[in-house]
C-alpha atoms as a PDB file:
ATOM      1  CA  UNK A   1      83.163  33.942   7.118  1.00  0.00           C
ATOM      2  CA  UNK A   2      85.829  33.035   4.183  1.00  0.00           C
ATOM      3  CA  UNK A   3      86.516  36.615   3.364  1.00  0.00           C
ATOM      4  CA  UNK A   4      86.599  38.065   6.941  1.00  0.00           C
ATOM      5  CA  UNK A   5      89.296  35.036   7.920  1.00  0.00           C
ATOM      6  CA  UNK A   6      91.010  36.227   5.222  1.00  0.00           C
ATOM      7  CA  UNK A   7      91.253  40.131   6.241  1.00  0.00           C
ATOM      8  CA  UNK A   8      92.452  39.491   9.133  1.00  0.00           C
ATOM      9  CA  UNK A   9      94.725  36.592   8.409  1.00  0.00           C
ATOM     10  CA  UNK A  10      96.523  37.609   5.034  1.00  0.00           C
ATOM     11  CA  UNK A  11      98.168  40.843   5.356  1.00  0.00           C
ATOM     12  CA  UNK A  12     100.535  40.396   7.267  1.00  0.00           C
ATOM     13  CA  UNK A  13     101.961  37.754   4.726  1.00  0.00           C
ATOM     14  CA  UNK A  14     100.870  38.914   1.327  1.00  0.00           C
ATOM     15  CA  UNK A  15     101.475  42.531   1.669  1.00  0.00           C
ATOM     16  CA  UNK A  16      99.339  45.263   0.544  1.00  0.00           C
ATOM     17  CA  UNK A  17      99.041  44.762  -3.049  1.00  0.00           C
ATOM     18  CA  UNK A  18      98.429  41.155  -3.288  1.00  0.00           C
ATOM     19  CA  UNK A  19      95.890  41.888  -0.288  1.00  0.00           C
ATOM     20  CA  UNK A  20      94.055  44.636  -2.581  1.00  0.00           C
ATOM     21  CA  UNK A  21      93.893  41.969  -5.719  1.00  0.00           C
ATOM     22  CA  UNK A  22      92.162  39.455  -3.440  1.00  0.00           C
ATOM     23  CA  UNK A  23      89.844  42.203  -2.078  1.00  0.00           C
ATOM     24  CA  UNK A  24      88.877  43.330  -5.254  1.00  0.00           C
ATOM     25  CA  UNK A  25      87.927  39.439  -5.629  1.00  0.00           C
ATOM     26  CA  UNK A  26      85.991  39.333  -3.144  1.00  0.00           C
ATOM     27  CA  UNK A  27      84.166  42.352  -4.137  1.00  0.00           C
ATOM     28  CA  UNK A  28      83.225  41.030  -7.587  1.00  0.00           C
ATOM     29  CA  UNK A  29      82.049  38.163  -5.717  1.00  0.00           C
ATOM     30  CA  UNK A  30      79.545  40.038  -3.554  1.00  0.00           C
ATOM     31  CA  UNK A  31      78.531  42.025  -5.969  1.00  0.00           C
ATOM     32  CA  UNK A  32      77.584  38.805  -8.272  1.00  0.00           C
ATOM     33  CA  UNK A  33      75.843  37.180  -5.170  1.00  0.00           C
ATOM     34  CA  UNK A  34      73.739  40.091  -4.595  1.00  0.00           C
ATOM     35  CA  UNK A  35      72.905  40.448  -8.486  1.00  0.00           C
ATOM     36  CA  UNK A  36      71.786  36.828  -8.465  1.00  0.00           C
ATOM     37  CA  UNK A  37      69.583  37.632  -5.343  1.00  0.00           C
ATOM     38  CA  UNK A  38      68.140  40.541  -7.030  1.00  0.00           C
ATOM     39  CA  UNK A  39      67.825  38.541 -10.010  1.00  0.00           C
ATOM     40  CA  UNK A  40      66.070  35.700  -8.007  1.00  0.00           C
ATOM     41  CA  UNK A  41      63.756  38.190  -6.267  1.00  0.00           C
ATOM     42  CA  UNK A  42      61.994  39.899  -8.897  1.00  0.00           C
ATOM     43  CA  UNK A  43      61.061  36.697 -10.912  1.00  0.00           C
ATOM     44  CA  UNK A  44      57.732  35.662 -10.602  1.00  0.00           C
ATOM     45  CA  UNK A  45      56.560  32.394 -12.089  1.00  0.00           C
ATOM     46  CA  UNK A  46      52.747  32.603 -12.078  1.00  0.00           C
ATOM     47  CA  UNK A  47      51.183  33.521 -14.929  1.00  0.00           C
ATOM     48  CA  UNK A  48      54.234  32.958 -17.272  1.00  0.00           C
ATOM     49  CA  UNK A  49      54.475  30.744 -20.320  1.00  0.00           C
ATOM     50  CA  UNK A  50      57.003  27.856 -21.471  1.00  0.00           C
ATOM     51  CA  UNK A  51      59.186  30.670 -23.372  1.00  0.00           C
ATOM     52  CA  UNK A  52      59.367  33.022 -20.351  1.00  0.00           C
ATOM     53  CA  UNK A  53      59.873  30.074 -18.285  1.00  0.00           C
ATOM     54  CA  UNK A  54      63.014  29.110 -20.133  1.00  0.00           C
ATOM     55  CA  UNK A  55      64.228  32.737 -20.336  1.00  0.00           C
ATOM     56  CA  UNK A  56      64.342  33.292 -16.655  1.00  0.00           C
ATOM     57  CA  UNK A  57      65.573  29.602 -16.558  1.00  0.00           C
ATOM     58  CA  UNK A  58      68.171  30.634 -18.526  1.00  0.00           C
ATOM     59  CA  UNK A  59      69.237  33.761 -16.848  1.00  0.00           C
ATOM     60  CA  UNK A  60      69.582  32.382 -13.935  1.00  0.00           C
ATOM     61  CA  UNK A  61      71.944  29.339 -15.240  1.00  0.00           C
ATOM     62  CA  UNK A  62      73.767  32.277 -16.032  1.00  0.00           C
ATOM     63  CA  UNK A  63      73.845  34.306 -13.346  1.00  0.00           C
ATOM     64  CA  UNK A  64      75.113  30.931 -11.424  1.00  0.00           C
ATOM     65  CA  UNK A  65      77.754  29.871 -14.110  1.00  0.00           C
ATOM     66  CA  UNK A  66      79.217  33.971 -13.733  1.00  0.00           C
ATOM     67  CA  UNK A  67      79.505  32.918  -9.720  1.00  0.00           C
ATOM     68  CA  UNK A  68      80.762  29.914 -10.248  1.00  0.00           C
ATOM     69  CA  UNK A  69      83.628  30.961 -12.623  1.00  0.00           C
ATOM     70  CA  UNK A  70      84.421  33.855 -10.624  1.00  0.00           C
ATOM     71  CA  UNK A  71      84.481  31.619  -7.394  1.00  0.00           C
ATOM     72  CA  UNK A  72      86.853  29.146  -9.088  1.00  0.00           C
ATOM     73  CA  UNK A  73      89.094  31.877 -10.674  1.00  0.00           C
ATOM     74  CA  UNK A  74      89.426  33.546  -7.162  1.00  0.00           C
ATOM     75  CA  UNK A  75      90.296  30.325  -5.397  1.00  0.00           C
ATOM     76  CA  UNK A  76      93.131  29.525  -8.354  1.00  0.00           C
ATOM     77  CA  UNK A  77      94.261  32.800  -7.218  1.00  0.00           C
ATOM     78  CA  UNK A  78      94.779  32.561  -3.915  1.00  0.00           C
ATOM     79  CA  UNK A  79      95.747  29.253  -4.129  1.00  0.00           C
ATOM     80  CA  UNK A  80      98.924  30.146  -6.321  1.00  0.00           C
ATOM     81  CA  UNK A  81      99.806  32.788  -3.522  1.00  0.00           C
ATOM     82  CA  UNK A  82      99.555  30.448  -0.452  1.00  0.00           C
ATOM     83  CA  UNK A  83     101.768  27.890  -2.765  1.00  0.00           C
ATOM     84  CA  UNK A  84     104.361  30.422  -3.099  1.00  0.00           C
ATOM     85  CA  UNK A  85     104.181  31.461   0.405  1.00  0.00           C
ATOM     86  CA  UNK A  86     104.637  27.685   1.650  1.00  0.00           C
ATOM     87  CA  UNK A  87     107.724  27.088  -0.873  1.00  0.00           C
ATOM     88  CA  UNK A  88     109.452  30.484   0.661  1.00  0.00           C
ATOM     89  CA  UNK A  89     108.607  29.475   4.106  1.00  0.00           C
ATOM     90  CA  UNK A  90     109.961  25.662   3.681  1.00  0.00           C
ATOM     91  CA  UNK A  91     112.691  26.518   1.868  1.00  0.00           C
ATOM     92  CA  UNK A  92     113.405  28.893   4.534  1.00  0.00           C
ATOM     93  CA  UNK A  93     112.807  25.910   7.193  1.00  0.00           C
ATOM     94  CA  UNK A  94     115.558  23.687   5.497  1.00  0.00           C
ATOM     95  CA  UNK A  95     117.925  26.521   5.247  1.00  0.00           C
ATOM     96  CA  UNK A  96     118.245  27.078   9.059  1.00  0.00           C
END
């Protein structure tokens, strides 16, 4: 999976500090996924009326806008530090 790849892949060229900021990422991640399984679990539809309906509708939206955002933040993240990796590294490249 993403985050695995990543363990293995990344700290060799981010270092350990940049490597803890993604990790820490990733576990705010996981921990959101699992909340919005847990979340997902324990509602039951039957028997509920329109209100209810559109509470657990709504907490849900929710629960997958949080992902979402945290998801897209992450990837921003990362994204910047691969960037700056790949400027070093070409600039590096022409400079030989």
């Amino acid at each position: 999976n993403h985050f695995a790849f990543e363990g293995r892949a990344l700290p060799s060229l981010l270092g350990e500090l940049f490597m803890q900021a993604i990790l820490l990422d990733h576990r705010e991640i996981i921990f959101a996924l699992k909340e919005g399984k847990a979340l997902a679990a324990e509602i039951k539809l039957e028997g509920l009326t329109r209100g209810e309906l559109l509470t657990r509708e709504s907490q849900i939206q929710e629960m997958i806008n949080k992902i979402v955002r945290l998801i897209g933040e992450h990837v921003m993240r990362e994204e910047t530090l691969l960037d700056m990796l790949q400027r070093v590294l070409e600039t590096e490249e022409r400079n030989k």
